[in-house]
N, C-alpha and C. Protein backbone atom coordinates (compact mmCIF):
# COMPACT_ATOMS: atom_id res chain seq x y z
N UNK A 1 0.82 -1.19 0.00
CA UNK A 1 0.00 0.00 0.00
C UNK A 1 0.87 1.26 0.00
N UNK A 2 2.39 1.29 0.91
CA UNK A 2 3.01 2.58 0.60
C UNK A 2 3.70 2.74 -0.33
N UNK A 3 3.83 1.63 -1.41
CA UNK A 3 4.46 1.89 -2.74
C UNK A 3 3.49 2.35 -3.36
N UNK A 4 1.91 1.91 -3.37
CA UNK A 4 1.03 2.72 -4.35
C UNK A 4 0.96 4.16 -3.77
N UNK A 5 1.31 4.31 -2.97
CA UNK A 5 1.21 6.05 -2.13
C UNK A 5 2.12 6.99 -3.15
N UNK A 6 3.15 6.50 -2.61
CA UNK A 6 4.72 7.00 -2.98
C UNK A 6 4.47 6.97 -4.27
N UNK A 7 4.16 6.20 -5.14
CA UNK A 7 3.54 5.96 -6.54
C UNK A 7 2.99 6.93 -7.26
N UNK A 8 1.68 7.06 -6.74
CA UNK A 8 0.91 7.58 -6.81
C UNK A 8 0.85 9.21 -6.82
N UNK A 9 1.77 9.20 -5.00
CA UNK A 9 2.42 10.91 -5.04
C UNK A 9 3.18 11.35 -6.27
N UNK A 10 4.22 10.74 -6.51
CA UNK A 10 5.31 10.75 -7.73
C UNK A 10 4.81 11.22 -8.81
N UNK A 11 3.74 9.97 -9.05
CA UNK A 11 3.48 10.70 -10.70
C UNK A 11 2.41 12.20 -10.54
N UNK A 12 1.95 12.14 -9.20
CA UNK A 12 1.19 13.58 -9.41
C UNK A 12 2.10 14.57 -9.75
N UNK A 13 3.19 14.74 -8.77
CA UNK A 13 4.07 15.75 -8.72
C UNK A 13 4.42 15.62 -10.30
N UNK A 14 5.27 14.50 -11.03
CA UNK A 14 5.60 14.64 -12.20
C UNK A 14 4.21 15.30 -13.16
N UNK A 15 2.79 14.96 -13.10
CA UNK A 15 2.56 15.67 -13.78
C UNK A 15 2.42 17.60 -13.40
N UNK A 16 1.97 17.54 -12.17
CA UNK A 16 2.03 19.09 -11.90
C UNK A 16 3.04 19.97 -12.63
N UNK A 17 4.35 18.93 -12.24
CA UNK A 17 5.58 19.95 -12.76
C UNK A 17 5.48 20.15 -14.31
N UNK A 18 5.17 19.22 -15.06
CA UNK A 18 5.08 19.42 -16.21
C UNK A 18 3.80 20.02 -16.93
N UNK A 19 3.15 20.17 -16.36
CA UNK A 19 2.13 21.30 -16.21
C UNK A 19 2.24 23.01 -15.82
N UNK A 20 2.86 23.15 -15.20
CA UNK A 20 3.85 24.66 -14.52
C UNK A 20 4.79 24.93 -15.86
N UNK A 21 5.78 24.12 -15.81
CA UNK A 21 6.49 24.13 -16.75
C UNK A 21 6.19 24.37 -18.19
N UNK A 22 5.47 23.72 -18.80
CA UNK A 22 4.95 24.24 -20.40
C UNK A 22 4.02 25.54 -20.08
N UNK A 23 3.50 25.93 -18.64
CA UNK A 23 3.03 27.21 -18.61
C UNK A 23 3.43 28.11 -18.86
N UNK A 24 5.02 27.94 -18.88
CA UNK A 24 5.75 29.22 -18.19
C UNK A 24 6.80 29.29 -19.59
N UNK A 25 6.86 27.77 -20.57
CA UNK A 25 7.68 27.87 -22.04
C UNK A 25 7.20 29.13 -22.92
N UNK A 26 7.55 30.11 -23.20
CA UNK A 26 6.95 30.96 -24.07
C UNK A 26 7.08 30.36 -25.94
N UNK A 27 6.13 30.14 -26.19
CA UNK A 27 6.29 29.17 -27.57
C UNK A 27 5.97 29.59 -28.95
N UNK A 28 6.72 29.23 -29.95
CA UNK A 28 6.91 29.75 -31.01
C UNK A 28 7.52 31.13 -31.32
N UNK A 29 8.13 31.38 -30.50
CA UNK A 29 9.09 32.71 -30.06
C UNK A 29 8.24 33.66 -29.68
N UNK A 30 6.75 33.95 -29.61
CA UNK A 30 5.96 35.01 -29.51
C UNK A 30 5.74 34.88 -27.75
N UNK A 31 6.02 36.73 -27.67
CA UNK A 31 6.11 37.24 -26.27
C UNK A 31 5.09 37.02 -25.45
N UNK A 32 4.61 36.62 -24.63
CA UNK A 32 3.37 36.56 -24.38
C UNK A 32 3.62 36.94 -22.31
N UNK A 33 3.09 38.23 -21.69
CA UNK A 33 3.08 38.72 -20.83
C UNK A 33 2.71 37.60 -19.62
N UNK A 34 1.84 37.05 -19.79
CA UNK A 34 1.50 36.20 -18.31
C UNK A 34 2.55 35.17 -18.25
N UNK A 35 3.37 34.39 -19.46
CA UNK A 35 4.49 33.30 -18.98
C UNK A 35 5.48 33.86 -18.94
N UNK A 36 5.94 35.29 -19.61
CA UNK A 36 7.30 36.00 -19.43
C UNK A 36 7.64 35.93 -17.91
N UNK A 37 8.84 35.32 -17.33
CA UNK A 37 9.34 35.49 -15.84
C UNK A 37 10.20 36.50 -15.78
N UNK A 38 10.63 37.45 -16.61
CA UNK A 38 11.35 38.66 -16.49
C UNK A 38 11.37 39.67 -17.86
N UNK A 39 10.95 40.55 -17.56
CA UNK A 39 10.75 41.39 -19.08
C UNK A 39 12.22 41.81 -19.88
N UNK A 40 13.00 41.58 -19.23
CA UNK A 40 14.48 41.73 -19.87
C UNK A 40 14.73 40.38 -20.24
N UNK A 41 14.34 39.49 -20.07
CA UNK A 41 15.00 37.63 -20.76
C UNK A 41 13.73 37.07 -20.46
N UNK A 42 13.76 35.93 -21.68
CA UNK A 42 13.17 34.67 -21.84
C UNK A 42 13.77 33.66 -20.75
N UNK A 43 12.97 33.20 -19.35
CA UNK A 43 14.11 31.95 -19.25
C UNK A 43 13.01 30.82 -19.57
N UNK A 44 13.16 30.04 -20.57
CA UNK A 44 12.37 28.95 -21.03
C UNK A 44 12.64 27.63 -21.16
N UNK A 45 14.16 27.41 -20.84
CA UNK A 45 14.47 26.11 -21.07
C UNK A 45 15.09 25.40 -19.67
N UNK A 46 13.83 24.33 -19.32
CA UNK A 46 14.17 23.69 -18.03
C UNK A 46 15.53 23.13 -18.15
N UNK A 47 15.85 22.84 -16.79
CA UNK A 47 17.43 22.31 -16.98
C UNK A 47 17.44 21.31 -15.73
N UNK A 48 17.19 19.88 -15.92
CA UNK A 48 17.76 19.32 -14.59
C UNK A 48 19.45 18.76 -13.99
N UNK A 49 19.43 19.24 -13.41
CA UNK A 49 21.14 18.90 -12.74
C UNK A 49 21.58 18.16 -11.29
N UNK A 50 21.65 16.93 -11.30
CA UNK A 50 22.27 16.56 -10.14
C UNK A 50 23.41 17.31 -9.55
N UNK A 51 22.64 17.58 -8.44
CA UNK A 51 23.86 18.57 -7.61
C UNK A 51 24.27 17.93 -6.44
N UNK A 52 24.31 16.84 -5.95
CA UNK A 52 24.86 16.00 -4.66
C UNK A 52 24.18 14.59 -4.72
N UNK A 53 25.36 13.62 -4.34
CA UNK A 53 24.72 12.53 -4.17
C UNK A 53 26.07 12.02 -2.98
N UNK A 54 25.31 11.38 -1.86
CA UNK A 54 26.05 10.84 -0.91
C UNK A 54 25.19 9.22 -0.39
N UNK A 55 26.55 8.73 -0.83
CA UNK A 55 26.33 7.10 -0.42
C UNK A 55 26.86 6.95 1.13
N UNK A 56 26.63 6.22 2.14
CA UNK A 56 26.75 5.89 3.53
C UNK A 56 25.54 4.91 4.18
N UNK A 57 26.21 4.82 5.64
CA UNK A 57 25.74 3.90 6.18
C UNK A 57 25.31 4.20 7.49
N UNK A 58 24.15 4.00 7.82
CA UNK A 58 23.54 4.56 9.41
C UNK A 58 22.86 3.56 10.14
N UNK A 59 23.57 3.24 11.11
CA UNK A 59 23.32 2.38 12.46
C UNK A 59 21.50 2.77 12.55
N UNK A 60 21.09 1.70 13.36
CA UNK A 60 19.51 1.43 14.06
C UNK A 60 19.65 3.30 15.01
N UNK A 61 18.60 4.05 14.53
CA UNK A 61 18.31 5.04 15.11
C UNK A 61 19.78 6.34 15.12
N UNK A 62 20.97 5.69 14.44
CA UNK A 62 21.31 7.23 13.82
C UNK A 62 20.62 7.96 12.90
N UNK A 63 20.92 9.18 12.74
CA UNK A 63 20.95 10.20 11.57
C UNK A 63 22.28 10.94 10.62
N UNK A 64 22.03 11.14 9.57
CA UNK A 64 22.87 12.07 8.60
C UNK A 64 22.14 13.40 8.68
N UNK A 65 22.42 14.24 9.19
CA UNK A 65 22.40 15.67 9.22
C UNK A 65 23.55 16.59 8.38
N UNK A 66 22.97 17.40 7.31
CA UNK A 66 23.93 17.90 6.94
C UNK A 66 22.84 18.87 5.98
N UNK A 67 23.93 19.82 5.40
CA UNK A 67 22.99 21.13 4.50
C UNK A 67 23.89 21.20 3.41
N UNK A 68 23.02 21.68 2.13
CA UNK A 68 23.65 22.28 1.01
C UNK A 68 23.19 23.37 0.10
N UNK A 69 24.06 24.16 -0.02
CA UNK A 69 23.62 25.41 -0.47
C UNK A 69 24.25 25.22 -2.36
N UNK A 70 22.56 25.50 -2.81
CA UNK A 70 22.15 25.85 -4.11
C UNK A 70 22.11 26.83 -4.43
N UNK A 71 23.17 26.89 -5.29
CA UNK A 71 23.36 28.40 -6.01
C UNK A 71 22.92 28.51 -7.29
N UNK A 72 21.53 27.71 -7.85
CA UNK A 72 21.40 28.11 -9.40
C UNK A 72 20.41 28.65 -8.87
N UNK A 73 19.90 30.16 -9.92
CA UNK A 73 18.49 30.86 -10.10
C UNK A 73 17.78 30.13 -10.92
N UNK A 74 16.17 30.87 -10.59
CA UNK A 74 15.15 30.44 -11.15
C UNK A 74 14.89 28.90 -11.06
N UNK A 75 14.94 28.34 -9.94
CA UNK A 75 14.56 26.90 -9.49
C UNK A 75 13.08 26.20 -9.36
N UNK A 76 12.41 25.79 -9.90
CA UNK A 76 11.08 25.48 -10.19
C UNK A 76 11.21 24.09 -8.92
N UNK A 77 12.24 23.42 -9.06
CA UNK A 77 11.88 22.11 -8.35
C UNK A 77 13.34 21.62 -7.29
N UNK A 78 13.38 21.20 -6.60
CA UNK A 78 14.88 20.94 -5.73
C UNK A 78 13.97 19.62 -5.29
N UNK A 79 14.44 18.53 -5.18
CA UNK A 79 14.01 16.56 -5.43
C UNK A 79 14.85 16.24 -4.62
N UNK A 80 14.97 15.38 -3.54
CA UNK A 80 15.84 15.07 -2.66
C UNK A 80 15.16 13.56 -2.92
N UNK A 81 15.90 12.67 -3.44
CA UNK A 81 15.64 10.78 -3.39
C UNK A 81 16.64 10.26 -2.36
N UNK A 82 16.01 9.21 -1.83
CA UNK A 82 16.62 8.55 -0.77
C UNK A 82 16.39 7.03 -1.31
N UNK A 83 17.43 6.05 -1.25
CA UNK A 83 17.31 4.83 -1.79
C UNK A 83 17.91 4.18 -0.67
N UNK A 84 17.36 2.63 -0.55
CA UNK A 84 18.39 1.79 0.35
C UNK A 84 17.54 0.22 -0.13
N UNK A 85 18.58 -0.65 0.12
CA UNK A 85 18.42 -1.83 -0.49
C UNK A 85 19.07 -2.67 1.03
N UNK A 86 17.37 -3.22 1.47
CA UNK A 86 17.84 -4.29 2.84
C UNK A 86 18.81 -5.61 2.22
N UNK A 87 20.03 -6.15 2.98
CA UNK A 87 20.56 -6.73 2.95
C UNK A 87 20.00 -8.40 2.99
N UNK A 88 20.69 -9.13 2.14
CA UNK A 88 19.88 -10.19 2.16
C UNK A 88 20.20 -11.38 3.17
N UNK A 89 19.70 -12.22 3.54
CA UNK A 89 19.08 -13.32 5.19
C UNK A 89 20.54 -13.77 5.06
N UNK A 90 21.12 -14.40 5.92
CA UNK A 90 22.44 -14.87 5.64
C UNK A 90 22.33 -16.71 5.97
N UNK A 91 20.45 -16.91 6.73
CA UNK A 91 20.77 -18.18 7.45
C UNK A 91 18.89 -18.78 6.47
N UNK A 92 19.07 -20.31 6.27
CA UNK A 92 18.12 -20.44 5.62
C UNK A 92 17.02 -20.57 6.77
N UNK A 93 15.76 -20.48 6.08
CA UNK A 93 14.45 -20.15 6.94
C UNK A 93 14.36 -19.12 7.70
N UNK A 94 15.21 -18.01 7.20
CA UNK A 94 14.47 -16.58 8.19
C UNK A 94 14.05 -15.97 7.03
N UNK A 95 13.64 -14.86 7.44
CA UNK A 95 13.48 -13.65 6.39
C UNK A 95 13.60 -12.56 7.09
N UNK A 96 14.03 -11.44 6.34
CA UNK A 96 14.67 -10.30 6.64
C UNK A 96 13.30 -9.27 7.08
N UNK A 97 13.27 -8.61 7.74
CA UNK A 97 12.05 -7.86 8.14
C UNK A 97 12.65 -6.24 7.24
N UNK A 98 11.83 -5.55 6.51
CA UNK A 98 12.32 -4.14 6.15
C UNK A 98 12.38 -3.26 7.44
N UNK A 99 13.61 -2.98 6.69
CA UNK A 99 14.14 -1.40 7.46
C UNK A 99 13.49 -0.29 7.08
N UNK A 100 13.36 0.97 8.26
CA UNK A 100 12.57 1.92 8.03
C UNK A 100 13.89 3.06 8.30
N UNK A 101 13.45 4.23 7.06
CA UNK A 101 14.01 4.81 6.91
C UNK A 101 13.06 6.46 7.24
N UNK A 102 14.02 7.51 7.21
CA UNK A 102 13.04 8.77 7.54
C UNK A 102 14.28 9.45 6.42
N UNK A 103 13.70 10.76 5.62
CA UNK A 103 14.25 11.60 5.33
C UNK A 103 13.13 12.64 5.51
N UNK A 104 13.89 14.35 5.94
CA UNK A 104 13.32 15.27 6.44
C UNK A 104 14.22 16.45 5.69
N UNK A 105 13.40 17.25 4.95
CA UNK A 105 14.27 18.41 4.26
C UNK A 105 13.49 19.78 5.10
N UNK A 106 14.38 20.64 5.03
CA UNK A 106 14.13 22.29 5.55
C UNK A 106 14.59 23.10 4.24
N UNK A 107 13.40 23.37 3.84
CA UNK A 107 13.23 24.75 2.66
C UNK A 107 14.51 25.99 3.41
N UNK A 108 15.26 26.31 2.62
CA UNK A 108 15.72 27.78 3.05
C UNK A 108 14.73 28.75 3.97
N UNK A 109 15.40 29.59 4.81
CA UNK A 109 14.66 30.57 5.68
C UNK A 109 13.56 31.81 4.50
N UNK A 110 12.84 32.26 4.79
CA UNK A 110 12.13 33.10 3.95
C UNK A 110 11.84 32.44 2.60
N UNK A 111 11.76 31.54 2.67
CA UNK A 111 11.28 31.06 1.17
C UNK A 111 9.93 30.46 0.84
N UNK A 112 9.14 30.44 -0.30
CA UNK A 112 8.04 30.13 -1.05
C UNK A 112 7.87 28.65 -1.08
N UNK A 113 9.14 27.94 -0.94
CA UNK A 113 8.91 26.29 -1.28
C UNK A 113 8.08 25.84 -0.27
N UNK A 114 7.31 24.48 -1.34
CA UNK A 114 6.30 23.74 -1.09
C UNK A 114 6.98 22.56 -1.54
N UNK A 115 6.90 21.95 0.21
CA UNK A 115 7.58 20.24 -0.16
C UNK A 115 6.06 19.23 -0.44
N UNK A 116 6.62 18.31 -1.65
CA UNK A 116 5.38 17.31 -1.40
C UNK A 116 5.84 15.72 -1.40
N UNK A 117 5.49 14.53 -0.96
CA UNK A 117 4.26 14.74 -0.43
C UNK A 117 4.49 15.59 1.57
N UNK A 118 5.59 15.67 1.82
CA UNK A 118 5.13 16.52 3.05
C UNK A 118 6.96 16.52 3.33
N UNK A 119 7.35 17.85 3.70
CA UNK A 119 8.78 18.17 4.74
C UNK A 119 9.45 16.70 5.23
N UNK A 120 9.15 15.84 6.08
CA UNK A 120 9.04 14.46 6.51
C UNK A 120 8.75 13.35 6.15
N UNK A 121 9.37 12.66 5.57
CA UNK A 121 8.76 10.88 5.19
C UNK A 121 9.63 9.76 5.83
N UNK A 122 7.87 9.10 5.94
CA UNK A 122 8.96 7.92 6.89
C UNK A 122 8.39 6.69 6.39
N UNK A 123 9.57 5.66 5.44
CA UNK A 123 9.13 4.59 4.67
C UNK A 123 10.17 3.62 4.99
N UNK A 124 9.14 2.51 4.57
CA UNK A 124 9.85 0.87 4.43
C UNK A 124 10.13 0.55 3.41
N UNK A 125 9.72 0.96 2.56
CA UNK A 125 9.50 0.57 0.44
C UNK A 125 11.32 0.32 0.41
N UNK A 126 12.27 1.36 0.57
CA UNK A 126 13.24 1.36 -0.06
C UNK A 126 13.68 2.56 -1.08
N UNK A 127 12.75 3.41 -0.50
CA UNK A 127 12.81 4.34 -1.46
C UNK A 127 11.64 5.87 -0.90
N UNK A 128 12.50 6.81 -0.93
CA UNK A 128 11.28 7.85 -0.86
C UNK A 128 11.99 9.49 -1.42
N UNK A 129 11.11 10.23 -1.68
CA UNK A 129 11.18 11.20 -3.09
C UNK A 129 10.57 12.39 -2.27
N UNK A 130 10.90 13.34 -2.08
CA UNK A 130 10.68 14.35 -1.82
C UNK A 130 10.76 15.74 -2.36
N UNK A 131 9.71 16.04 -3.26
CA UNK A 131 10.14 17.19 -4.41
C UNK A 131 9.39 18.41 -3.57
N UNK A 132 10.35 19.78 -3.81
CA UNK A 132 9.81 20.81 -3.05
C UNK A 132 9.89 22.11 -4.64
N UNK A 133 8.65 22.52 -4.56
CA UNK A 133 8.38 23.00 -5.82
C UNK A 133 8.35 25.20 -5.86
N UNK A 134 8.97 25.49 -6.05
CA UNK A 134 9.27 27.25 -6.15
C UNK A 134 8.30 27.75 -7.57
N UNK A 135 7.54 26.79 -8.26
CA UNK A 135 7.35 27.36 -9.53
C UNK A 135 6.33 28.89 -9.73
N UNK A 136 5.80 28.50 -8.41
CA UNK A 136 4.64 30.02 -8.44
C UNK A 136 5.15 31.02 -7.88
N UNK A 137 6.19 31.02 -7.52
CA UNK A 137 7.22 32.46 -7.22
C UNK A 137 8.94 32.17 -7.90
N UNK A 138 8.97 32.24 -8.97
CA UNK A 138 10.84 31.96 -8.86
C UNK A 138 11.31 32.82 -8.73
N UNK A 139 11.97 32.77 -7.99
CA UNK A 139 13.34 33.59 -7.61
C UNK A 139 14.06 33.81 -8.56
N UNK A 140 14.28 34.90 -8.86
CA UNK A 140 15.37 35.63 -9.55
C UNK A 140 16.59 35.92 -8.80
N UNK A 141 18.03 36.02 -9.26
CA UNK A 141 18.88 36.90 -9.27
C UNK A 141 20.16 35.93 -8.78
N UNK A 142 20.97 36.16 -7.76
CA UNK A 142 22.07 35.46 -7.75
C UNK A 142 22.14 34.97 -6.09
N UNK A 143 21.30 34.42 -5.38
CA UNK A 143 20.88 34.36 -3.98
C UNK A 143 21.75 32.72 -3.94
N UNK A 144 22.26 32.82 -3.06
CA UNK A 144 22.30 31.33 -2.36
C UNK A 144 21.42 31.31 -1.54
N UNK A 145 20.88 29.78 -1.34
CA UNK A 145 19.86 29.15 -0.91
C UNK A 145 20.58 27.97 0.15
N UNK A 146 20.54 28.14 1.28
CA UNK A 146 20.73 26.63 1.93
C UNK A 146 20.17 25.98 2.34
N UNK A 147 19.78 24.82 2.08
CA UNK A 147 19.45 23.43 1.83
C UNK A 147 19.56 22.63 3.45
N UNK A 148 18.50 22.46 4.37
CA UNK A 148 19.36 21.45 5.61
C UNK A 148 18.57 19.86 5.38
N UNK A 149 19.01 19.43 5.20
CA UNK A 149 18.35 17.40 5.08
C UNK A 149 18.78 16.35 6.40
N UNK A 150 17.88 15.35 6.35
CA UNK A 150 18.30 14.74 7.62
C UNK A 150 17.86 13.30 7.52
N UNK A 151 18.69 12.62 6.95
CA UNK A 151 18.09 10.94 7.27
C UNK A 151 18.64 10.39 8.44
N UNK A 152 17.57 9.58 8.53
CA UNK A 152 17.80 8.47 9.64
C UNK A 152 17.09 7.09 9.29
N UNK A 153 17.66 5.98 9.81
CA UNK A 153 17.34 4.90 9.64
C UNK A 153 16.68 4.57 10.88
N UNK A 154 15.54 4.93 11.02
CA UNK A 154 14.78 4.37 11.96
C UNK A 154 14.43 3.35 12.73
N UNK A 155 14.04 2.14 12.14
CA UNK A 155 14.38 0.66 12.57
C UNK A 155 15.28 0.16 11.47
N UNK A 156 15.86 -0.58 11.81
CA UNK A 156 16.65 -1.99 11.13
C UNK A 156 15.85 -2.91 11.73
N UNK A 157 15.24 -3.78 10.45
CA UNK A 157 14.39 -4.87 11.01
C UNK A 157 14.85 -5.59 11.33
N UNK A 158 15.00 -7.05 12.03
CA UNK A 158 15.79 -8.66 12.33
C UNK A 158 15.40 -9.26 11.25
N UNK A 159 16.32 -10.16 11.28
CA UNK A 159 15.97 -11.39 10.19
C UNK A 159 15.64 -12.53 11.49
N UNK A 160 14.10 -12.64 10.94
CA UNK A 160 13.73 -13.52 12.12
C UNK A 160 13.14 -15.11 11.38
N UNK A 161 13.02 -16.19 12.01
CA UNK A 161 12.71 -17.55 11.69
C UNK A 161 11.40 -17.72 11.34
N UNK A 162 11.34 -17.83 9.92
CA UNK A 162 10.07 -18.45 9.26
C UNK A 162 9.12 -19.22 10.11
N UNK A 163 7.98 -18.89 10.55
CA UNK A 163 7.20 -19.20 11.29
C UNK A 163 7.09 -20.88 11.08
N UNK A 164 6.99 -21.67 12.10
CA UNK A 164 6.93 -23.01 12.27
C UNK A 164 8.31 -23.29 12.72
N UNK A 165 9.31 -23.25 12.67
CA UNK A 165 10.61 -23.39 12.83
C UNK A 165 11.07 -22.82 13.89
N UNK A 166 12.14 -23.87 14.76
CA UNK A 166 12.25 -22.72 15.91
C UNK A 166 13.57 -22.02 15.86
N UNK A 167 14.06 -21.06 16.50
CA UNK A 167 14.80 -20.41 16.04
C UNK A 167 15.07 -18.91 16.89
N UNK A 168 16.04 -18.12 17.26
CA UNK A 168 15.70 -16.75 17.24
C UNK A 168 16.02 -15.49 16.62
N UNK A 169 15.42 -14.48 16.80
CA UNK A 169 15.73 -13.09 15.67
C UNK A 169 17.56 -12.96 15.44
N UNK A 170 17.87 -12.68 14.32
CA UNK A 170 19.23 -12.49 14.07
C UNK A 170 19.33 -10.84 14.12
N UNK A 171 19.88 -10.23 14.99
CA UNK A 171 19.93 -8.39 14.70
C UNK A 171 20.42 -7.56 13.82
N UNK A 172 19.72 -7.05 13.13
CA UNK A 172 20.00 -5.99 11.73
C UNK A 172 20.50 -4.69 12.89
N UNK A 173 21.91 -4.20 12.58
CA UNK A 173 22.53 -3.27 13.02
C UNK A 173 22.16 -1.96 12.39
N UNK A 174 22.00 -1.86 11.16
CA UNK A 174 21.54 -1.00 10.10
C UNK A 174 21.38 -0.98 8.73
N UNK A 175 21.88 0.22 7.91
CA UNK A 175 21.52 -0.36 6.76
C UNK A 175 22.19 1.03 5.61
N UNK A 176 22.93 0.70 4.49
CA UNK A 176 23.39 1.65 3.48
C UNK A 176 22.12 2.23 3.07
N UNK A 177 22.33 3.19 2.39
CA UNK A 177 21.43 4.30 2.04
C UNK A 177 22.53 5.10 0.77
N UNK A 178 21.43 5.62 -0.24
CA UNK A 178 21.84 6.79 -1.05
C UNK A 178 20.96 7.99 -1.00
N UNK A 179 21.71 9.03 -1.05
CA UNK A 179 20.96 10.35 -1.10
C UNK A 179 20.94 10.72 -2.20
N UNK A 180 20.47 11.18 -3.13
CA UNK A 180 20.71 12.24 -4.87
C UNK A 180 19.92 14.17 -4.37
N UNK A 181 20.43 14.73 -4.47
CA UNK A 181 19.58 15.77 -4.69
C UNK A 181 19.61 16.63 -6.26
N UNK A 182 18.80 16.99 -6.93
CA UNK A 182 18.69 17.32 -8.25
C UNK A 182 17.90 18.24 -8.38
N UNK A 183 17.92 19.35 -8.95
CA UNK A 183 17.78 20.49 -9.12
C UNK A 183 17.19 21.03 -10.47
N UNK A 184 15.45 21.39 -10.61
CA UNK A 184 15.35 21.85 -12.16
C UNK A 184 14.84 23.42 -11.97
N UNK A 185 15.79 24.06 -12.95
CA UNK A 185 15.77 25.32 -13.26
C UNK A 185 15.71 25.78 -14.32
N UNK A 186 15.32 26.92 -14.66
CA UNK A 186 15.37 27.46 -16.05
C UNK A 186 16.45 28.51 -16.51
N UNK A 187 16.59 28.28 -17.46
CA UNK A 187 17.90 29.10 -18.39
C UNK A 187 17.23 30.17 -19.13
N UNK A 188 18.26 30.75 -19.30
CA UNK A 188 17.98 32.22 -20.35
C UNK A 188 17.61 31.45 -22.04
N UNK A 189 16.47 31.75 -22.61
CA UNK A 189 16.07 31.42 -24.18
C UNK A 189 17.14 32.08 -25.04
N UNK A 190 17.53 31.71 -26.15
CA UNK A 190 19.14 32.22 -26.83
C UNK A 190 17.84 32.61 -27.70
């Protein structure tokens, strides 16, 4: 059920954004006042860019705390993905219970962003996506923006003994994780 969530959230956001986005393309070169984002330049051409990715490993109930400051203008979308892949049973007849993971982003101070599906997620899937969207105000000009993020691995499940069998829980210490953060903005139209 939280993969159809996460699913489900995903492709909304993908279509929203691409909805904002062809709003704001000014097309067939003709000027048109309500999508112009600055009367001195066209910026019309989205641009996505991976701007950080950190691989590591976090013990049962640590966290990764850390911030990064984005320095491109005109940012429509800043995507923070979190991936982790539970380790597989090492003894026959258990099975591995999923690990729960949390990632938590903080929008810059004074800013317009809207995280979806919410600031906080806390999943078992193996995966969770957090897009925070600027498109109904972009920022202009040459501002750094800092970025604070925070995973934690919440539980590490046991690999415990296939029911009927006797046996006891083996302890999951924790679990690797990847972070990506990626960044879509728009460029000046040549």
């Amino acid at each position: 059920m939280n993969k159809f969530i996460v699913l489900t959230l995903t492709l909304m956001i993908v279509i929203f954004s691409v909805i904002i986005i062809s709003m704001m393309v000014v097309r067939n070169g003709e000027k048109n006042d309500e999508t112009d984002l600055n009367d001195e330049n066209d910026y019309a051409i989205p641009v996505n860019k991976k701007i950080f990715s950190e691989n590591g490993y976090l013990d049962e109930g640590e966290s990764y705390l850390d911030e990064i400051e984005i320095t491109q203008t005109n940012i429509i979308w800043v995507n923070f993905s979190l991936h982790w892949v539970d380790e597989e049973t090492n003894y026959d007849r258990y099975t591995n219970m999923p690990d729960n993971f949390s990632l938590e982003v903080e929008p810059p101070e004074n800013s317009s962003y809207l995280c979806l599906p919410f600031n906080k997620v806390i999943s078992d899937t193996g995966y969770i996506n957090i897009s925070c969207n600027s498109s109904l105000n972009i920022e202009h000009g040459d501002n750094i923006r800092t970025w604070r993020f925070n995973v934690t691995c919440v539980d590490a499940g046991n690999q415990i003994k296939i029911s009927g069998f006797p046996g006891y829980a083996v302890p999951d210490n924790g679990n690797k994780f990847t972070l990506s953060i990626t960044v879509t903005y728009l460029t000046e139209k040549n």
